[in-house]
Protein backbone atom coordinates (compact mmCIF):
# COMPACT_ATOMS: atom_id res chain seq x y z
CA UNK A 1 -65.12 74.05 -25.97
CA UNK A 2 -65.23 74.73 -22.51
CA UNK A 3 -62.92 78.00 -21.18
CA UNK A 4 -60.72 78.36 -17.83
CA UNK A 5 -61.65 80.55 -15.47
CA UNK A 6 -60.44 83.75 -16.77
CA UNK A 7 -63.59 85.42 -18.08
CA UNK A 8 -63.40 86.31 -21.69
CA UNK A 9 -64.27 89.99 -22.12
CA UNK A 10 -66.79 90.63 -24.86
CA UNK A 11 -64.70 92.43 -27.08
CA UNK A 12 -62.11 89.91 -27.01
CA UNK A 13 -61.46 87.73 -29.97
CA UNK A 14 -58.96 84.60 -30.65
CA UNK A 15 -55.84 85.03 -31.96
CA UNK A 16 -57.22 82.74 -34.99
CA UNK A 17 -59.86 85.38 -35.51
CA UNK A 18 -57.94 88.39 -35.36
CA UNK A 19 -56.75 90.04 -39.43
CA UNK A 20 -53.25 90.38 -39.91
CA UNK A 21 -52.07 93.76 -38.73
CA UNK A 22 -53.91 94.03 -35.85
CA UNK A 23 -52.91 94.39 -31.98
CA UNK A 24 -54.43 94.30 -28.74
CA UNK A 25 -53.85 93.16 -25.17
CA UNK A 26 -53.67 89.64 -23.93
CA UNK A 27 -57.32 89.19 -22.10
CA UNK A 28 -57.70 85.44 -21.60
CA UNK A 29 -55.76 82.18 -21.99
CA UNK A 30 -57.85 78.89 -22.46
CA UNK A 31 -55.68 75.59 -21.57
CA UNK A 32 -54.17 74.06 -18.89
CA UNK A 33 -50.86 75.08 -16.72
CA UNK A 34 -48.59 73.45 -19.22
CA UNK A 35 -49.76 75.99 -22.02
CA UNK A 36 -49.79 78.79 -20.25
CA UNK A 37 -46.20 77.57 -18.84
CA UNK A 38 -45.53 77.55 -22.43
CA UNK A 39 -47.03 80.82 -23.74
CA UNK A 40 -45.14 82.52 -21.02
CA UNK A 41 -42.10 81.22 -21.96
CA UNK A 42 -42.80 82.73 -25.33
CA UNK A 43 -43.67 85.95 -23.83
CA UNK A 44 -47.44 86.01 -23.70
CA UNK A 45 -49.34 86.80 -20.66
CA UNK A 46 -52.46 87.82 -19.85
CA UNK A 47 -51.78 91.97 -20.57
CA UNK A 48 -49.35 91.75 -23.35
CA UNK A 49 -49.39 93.37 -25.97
CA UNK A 50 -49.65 91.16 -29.32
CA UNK A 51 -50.19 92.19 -32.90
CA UNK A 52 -50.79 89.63 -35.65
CA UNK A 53 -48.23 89.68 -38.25
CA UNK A 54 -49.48 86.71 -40.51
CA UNK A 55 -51.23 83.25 -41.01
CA UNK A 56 -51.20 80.24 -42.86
CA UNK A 57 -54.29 79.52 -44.92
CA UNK A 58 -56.52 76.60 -43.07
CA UNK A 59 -55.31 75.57 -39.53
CA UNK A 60 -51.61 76.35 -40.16
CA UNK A 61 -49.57 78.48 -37.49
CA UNK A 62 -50.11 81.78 -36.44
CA UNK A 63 -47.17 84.14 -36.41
CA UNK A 64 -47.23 86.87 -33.88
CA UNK A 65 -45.18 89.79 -32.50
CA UNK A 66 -44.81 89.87 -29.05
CA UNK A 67 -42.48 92.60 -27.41
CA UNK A 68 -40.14 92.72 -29.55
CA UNK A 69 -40.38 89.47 -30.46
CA UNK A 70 -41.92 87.18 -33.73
CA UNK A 71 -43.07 84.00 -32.31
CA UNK A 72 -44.83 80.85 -33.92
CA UNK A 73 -48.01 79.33 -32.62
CA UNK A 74 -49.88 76.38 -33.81
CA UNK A 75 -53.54 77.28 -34.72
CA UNK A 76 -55.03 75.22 -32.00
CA UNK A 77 -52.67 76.93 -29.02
CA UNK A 78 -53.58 80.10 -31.00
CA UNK A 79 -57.03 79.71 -30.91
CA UNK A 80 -57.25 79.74 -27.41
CA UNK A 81 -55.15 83.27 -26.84
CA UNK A 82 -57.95 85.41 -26.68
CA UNK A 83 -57.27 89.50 -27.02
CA UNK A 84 -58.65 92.74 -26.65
CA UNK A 85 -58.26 94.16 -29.86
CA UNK A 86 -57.04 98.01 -30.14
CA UNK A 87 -59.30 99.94 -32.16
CA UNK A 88 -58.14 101.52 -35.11
């Protein structure tokens, strides 16, 4: 899988990797213009805050709270959020 040009910090994980409950900051989005169009529309930019709220077993969607907002994203779109997880 080949990444955009926003580096990917070190500590950053995907949105797919992430366990339920936990938040960070936006640090990276992977994808074209049309995603990111997308995301943004939904709210998530590169230095939002997100927290994972739940997922589907397998490749199902992702749900997410962003703002004050609970938003749906397909695994695949999810997978290439990548976020700077809070420690805890």
């Amino acid at each position: 899988m080949q990444r955009s040009a926003y580096a990917v910090k070190k500590q950053s994980k995907a949105l797919t990797e992430m366990k339920i409950g936990q938040s960070g900051t936006v640090a990276a989005i992977s994808g074209g213009s049309g995603m990111r169009a997308r995301l943004e529309a939904l709210g998530v930019r590169i230095g939002s805050k997100i927290t994972k709220k739940s997922a589907l077993i397998g490749l199902g969607p992702v749900i997410a709270v962003v703002g004050n907002m609970e938003i749906a994203i397909g695994y695949g779109m999810a997978s290439r959020i990548f976020v700077e997880v809070d420690e805890q």
